[in-house]
Protein backbone atom coordinates (compact mmCIF):
# COMPACT_ATOMS: atom_id res chain seq x y z
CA UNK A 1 137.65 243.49 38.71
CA UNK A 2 134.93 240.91 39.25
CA UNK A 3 131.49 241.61 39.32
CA UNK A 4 129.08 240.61 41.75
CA UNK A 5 126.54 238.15 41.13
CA UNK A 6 122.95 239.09 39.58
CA UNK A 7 119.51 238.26 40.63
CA UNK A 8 117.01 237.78 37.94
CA UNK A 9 113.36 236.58 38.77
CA UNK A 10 110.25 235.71 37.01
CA UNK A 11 106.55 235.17 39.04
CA UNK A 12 105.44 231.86 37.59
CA UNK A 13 102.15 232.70 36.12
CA UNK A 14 103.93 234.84 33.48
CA UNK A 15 103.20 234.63 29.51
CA UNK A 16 105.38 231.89 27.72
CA UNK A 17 108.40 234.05 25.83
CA UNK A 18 108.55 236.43 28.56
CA UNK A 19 112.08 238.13 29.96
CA UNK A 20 112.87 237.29 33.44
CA UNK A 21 113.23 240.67 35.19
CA UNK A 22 116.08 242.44 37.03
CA UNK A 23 115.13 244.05 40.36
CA UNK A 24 116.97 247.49 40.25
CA UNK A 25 119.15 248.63 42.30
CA UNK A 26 120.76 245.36 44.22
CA UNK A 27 122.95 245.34 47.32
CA UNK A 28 123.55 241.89 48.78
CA UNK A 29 122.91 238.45 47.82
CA UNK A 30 123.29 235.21 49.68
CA UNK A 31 122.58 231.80 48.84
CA UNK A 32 122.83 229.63 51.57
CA UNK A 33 122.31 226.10 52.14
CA UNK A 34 121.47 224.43 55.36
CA UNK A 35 121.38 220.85 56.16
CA UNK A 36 119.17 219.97 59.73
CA UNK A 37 121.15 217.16 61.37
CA UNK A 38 119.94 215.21 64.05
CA UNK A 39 122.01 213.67 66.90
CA UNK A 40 121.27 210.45 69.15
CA UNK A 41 123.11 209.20 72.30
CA UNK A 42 124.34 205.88 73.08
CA UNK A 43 126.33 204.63 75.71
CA UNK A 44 129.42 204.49 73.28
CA UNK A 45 128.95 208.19 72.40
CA UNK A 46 126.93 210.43 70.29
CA UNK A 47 125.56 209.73 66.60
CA UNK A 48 124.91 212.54 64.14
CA UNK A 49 122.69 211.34 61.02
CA UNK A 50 122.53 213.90 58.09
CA UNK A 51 119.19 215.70 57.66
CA UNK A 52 117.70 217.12 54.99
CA UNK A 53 118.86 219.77 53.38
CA UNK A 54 117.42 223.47 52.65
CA UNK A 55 118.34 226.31 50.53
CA UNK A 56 117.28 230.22 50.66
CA UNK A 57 118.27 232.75 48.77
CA UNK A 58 118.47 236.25 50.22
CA UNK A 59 118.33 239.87 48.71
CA UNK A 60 118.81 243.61 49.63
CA UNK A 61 117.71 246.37 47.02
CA UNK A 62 117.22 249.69 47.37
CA UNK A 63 113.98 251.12 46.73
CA UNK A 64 113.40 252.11 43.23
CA UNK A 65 110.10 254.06 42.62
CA UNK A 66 108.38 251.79 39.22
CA UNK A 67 110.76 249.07 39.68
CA UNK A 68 109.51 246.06 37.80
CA UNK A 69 111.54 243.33 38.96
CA UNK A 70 110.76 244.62 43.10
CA UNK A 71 107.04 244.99 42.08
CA UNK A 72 107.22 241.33 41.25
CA UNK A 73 108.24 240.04 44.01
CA UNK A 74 106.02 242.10 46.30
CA UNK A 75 103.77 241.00 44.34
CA UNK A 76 104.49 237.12 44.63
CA UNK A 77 104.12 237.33 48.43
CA UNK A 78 101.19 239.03 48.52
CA UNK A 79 99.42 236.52 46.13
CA UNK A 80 101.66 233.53 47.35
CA UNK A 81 103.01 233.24 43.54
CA UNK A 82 106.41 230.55 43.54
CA UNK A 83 108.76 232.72 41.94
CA UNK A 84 111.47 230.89 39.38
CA UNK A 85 115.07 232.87 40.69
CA UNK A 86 118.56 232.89 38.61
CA UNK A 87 121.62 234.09 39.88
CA UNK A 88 123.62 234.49 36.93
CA UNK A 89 128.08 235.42 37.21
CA UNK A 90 127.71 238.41 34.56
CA UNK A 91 131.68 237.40 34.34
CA UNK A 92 131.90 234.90 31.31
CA UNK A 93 133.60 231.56 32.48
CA UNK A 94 136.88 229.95 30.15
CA UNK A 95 134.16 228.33 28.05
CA UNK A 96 132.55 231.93 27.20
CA UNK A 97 129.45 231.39 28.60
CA UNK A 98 127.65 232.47 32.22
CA UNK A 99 127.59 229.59 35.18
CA UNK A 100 124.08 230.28 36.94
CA UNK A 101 121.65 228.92 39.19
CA UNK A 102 118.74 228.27 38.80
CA UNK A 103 115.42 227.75 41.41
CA UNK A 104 112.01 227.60 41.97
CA UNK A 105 111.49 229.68 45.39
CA UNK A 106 108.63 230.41 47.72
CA UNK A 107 108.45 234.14 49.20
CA UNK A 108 108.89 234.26 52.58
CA UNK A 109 109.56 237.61 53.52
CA UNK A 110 109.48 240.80 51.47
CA UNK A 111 110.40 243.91 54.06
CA UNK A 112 110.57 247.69 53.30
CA UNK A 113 112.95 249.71 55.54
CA UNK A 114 113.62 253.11 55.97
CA UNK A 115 116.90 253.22 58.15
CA UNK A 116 117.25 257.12 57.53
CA UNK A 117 116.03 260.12 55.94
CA UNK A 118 115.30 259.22 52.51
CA UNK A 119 116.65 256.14 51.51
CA UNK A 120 114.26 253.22 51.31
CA UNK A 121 115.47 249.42 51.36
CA UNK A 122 113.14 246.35 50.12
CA UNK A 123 114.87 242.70 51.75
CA UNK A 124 113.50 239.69 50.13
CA UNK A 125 113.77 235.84 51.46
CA UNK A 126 112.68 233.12 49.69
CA UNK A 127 112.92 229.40 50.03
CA UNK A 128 113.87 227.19 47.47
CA UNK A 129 111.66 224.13 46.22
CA UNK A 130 113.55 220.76 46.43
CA UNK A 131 117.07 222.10 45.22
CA UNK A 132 118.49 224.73 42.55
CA UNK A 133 120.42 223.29 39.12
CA UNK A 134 123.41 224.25 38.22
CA UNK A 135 123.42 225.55 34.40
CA UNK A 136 124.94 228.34 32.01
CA UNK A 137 123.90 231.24 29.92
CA UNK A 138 125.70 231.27 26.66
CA UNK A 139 124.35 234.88 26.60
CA UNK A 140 123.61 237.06 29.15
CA UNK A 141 120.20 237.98 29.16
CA UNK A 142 119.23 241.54 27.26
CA UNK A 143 120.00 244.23 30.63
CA UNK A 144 122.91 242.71 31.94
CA UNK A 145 125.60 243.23 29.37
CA UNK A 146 127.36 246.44 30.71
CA UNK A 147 124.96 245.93 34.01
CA UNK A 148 126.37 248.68 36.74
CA UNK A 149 128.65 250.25 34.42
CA UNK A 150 128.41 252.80 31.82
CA UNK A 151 130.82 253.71 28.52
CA UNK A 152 132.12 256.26 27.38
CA UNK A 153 129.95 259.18 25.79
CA UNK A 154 131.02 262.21 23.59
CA UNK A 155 129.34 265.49 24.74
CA UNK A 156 125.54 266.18 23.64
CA UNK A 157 124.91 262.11 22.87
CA UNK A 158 123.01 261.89 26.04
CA UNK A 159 120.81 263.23 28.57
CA UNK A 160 119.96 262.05 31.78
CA UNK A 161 121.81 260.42 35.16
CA UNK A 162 123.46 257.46 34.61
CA UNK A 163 120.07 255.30 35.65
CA UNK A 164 118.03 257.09 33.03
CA UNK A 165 120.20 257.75 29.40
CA UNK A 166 118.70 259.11 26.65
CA UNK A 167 120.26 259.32 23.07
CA UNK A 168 120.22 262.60 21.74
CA UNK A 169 121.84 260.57 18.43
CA UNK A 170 123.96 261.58 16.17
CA UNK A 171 122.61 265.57 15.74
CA UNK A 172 123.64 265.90 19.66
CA UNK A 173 127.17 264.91 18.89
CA UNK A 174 127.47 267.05 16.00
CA UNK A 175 126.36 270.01 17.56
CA UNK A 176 128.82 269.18 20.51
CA UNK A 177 130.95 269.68 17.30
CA UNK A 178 132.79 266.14 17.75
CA UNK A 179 133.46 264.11 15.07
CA UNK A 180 134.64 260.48 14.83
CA UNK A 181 133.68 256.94 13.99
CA UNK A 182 130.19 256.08 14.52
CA UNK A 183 128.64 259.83 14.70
């Protein structure tokens, strides 16, 4: 089954060495690209010359309450911050690595929804500056190996929903009285 694609963002006044960060809990993503065209008549007809061309990325999430990766970006529109975007295939290509794009984008809309009782949505625009590179991860970066999926578990080695695991080690497996490789 393939995965969908991941967005991974970083404001651009963060510290050298610093991990891009994944806003939680995505929905849809959409990269478009848009070329404005302009068309002359004559008396032979009508000429269309190629304009220039724009990209945006777009982005649903929902709301997740200490979010890192959402604060960011709220953050970059409210202190008009570019924002440097990936979109990385979590799906490793015939070469082994991770085909991604890459941008520097420009916040231009960051909206909060509530479209019913108790679920809360954050949508995102942003434009991108001149035009996004092509590239590859020959890694994905540290929170997207196993991103929206979880393994298998033995009884007693966690606690927690599947957002929020936490190892109990190898005592909680033992006292589940299970034994195998790697307890």
């Amino acid at each position: 089954m393939a995965k969908s694609k991941i967005l991974l963002v970083q404001v651009t006044d963060n510290v050298i060495g610093e991990p891009a960060l994944i806003p939680g809990l995505q929905r849809d993503l959409e990269h478009a690209k848009t070329r404005s065209n302009t068309t002359e008549g004559s008396k032979m007809g009508s000429i269309t010359q190629s304009g220039g061309l724009a990209e945006t990325v777009s982005g649903s999430f929902l709301f997740k309450r200490g979010d890192e990766g959402q604060k960011e970006l709220e953050r970059a529109i409210d202190e008009a911050k570019e924002v440097k975007i990936w979109i990385i295939d979590p799906e490793a290509n015939a070469e082994g690595t991770y085909d991604s794009k890459f941008g520097y984008a420009v916040m231009g809309d960051f909206t909060r929804s509530m479209p019913y009782e108790g679920v809360e949505e954050i949508s995102v625009e942003m434009a991108v500056q001149i035009r996004s590179a092509d590239g590859v991860f020959t890694a994905l970066p540290e929170g997207l190996e196993g991103f929206a999926e979880y393994g298998f578990e033995l009884p007693g080695e966690y606690t927690g929903d599947h957002l929020s695991r936490t190892t109990t080690g190898e005592a909680g497996a033992a006292a589940a009285g299970v034994e195998g490789e790697g307890i």
